[in-house]
N, C-alpha and C. Protein backbone atom coordinates (compact mmCIF):
# COMPACT_ATOMS: atom_id res chain seq x y z
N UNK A 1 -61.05 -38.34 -91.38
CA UNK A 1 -60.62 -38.74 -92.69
C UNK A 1 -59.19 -39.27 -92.59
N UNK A 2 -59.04 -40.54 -93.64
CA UNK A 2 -57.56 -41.16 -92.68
C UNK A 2 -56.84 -40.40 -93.91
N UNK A 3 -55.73 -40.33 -94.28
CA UNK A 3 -54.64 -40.03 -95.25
C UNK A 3 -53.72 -41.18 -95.84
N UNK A 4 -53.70 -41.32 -96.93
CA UNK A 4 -53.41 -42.68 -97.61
C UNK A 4 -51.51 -42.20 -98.04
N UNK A 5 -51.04 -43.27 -98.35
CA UNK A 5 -49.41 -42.48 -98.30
C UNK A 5 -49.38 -41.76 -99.79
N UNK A 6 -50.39 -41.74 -101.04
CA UNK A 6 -50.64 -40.82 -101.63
C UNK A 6 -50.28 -39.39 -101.61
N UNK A 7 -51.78 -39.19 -100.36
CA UNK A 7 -51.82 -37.66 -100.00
C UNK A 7 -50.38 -37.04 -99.42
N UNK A 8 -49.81 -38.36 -98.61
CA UNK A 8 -48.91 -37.62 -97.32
C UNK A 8 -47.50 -37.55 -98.63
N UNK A 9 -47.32 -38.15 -100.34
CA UNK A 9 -46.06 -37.77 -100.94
C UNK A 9 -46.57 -36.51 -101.32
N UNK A 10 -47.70 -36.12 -101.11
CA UNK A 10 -47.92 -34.46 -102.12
C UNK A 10 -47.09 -33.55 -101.57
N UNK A 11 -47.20 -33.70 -100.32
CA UNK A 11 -46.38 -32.67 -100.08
C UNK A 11 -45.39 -32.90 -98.49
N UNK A 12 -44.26 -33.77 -99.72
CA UNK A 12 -42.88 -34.20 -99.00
C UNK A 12 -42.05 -33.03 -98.28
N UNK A 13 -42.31 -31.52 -98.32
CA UNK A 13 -41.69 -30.91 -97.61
C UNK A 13 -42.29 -30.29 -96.64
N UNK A 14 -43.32 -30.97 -96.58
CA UNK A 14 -44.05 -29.94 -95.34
C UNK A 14 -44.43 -30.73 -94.29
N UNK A 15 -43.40 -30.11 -93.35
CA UNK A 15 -43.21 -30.84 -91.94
C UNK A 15 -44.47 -30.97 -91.17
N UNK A 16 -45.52 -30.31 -91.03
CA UNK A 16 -46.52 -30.24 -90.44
C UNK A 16 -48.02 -31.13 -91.14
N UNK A 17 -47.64 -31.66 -92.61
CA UNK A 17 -48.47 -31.55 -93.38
C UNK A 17 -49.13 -33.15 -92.22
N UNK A 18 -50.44 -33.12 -92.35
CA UNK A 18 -50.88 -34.86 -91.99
C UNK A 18 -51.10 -34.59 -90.27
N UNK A 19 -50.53 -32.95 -89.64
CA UNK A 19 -50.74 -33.44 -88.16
C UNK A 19 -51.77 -32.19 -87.97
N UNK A 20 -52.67 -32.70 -86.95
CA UNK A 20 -53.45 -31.71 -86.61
C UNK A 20 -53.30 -30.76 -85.45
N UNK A 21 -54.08 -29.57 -85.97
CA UNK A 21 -53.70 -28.34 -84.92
C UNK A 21 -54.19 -29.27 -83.73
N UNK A 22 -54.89 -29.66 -83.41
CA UNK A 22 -55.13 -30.15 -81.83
C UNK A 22 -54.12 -30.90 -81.61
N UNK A 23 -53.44 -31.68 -82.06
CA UNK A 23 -52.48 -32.83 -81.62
C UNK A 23 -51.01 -31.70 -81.19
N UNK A 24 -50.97 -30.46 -82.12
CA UNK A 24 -50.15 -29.48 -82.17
C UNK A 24 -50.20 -29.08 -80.67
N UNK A 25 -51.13 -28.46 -80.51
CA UNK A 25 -51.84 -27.97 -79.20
C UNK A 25 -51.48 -29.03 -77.98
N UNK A 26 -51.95 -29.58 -78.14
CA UNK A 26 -52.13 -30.68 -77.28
C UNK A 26 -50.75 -31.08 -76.66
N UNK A 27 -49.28 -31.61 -77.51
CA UNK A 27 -48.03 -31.86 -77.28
C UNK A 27 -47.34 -30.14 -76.85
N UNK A 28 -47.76 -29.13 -77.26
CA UNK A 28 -47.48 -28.09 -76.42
C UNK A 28 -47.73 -27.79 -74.93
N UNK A 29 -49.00 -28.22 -75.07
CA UNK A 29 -49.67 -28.46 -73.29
C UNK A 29 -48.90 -28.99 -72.79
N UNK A 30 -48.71 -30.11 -73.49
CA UNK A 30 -48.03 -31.42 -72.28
C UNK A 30 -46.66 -30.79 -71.85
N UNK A 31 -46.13 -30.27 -73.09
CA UNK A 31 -44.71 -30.06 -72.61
C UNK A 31 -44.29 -28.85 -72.00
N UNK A 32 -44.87 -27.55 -72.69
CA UNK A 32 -45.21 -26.15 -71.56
C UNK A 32 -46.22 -25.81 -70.76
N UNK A 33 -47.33 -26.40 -70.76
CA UNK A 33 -48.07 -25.90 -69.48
C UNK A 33 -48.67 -24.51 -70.28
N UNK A 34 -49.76 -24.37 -70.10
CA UNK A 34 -50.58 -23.23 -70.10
C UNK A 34 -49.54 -21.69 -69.89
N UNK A 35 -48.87 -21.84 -68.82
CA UNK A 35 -48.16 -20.61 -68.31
C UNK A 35 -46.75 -20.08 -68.95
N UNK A 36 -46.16 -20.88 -69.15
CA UNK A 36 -45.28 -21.16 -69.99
C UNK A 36 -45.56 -20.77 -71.79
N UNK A 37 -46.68 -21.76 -72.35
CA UNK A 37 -47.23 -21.33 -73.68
C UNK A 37 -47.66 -20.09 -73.61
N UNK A 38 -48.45 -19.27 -72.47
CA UNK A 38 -48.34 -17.96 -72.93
C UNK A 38 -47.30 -17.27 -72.80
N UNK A 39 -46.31 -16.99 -71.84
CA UNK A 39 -45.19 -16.19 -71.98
C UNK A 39 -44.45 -16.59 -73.47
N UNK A 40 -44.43 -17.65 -74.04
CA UNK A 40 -43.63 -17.73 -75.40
C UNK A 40 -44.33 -17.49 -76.59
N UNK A 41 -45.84 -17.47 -76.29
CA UNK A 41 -46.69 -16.53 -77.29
C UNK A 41 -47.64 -15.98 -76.55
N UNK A 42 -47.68 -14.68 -76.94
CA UNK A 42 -48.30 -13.89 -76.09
C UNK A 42 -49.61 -13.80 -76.86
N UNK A 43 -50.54 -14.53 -76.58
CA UNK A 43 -52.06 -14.20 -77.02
C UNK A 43 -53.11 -14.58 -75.82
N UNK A 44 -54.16 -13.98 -76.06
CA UNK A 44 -54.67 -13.45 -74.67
C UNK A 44 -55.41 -15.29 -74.63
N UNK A 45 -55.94 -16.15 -75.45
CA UNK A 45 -56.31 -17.76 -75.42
C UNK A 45 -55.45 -18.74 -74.44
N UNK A 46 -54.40 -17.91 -74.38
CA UNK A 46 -53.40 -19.18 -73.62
C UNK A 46 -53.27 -18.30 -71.89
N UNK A 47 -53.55 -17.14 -71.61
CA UNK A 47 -52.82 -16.33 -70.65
C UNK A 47 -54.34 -16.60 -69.65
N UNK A 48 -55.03 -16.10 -70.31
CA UNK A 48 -56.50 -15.70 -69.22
C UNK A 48 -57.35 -17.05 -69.39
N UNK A 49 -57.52 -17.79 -68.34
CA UNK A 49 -58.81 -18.89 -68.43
C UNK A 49 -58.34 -19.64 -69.59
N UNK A 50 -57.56 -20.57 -69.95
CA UNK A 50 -57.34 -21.06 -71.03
C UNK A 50 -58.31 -22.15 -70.84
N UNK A 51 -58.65 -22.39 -72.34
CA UNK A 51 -59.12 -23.86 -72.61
C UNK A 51 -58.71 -24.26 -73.44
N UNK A 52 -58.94 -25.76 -73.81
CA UNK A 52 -58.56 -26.30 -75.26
C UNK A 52 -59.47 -25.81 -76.36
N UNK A 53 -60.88 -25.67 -76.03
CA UNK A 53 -61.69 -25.46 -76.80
C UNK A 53 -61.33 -24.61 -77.35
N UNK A 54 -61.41 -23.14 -76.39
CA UNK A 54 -61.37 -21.94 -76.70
C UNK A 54 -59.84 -21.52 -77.33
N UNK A 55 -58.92 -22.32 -77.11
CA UNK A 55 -57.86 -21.87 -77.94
C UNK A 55 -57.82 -22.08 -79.53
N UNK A 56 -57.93 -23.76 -79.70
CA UNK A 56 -58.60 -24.27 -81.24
C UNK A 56 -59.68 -22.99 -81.73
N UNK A 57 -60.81 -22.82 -80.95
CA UNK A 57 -61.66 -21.64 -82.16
C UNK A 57 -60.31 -20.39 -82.29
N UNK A 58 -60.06 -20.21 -81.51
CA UNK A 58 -59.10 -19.27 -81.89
C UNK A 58 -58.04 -19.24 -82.74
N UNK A 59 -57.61 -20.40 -82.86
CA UNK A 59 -56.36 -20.79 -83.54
C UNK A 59 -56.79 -20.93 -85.36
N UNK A 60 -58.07 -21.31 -85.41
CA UNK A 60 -58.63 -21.84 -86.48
C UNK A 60 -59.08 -20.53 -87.34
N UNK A 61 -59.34 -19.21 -86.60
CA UNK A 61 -60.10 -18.31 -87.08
C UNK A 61 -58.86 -17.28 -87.23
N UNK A 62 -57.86 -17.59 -86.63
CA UNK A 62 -56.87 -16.74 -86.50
C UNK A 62 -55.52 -16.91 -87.31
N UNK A 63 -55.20 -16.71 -88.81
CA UNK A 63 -53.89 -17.34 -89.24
C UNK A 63 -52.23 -17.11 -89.05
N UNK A 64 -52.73 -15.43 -87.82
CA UNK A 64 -50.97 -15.26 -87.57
C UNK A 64 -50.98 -15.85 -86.00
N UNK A 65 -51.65 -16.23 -85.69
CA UNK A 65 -51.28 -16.76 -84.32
C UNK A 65 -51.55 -18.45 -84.33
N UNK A 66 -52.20 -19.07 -85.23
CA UNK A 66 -51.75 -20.08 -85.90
C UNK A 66 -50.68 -20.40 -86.23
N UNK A 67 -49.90 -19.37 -86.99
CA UNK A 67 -48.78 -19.78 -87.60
C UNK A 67 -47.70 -19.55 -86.61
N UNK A 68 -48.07 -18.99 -85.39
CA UNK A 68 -46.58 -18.77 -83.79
C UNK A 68 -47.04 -19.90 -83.46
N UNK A 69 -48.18 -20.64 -83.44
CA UNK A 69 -48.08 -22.07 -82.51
C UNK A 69 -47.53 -23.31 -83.42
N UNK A 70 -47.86 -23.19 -84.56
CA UNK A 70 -46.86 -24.21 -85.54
C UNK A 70 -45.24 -23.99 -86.00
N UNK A 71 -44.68 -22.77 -85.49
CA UNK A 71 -43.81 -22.11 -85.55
C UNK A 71 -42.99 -22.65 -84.21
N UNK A 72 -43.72 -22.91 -83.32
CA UNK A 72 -43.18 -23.02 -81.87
C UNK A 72 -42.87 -24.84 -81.66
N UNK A 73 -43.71 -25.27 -82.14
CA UNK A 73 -44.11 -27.06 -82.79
C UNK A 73 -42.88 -27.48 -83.35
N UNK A 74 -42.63 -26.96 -84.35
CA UNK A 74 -41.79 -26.96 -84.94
C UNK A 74 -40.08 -27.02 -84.49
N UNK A 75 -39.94 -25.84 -84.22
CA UNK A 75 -39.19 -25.85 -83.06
C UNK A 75 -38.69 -26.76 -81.49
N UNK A 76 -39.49 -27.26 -81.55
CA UNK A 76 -39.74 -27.75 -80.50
C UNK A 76 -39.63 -29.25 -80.81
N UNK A 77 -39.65 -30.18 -81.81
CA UNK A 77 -40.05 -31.11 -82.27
C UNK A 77 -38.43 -31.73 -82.66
């Protein structure tokens, strides 16, 4: 679904608003590495056997460890 510049004035203060958790994910990879992303959040998706897959279901089902990887994004950005 694309986002028209409508949607993206609703909500002018929210830094994250318009980007997706995978793209989130994804620019974390690139820039910490699997090994790295877990020592700065400690959840067991990033430490043991990581995948992309398996982190997204996790991330999606999960809203406080969601909110350390957009927290870290953020930061980071």
């Amino acid at each position: 679904m694309e986002r028209n510049s409508k949607e993206i004035e609703q909500q002018p203060n929210n830094p994250l608003h318009g980007i997706k958790l995978a793209d989130i994910l994804d620019y974390l990879i690139d820039e910490l590495g699997w090994e790295r992303l877990g020592e700065e959040i400690n959840i067991r998706c990033f430490l043991y056997n990581p995948t992309r897959k398996s982190s997204l279901a996790f991330l999606r089902k999960t809203p406080w460890a969601r909110t350390k990887v957009e927290n870290l994004y953020l930061q980071m950005i």
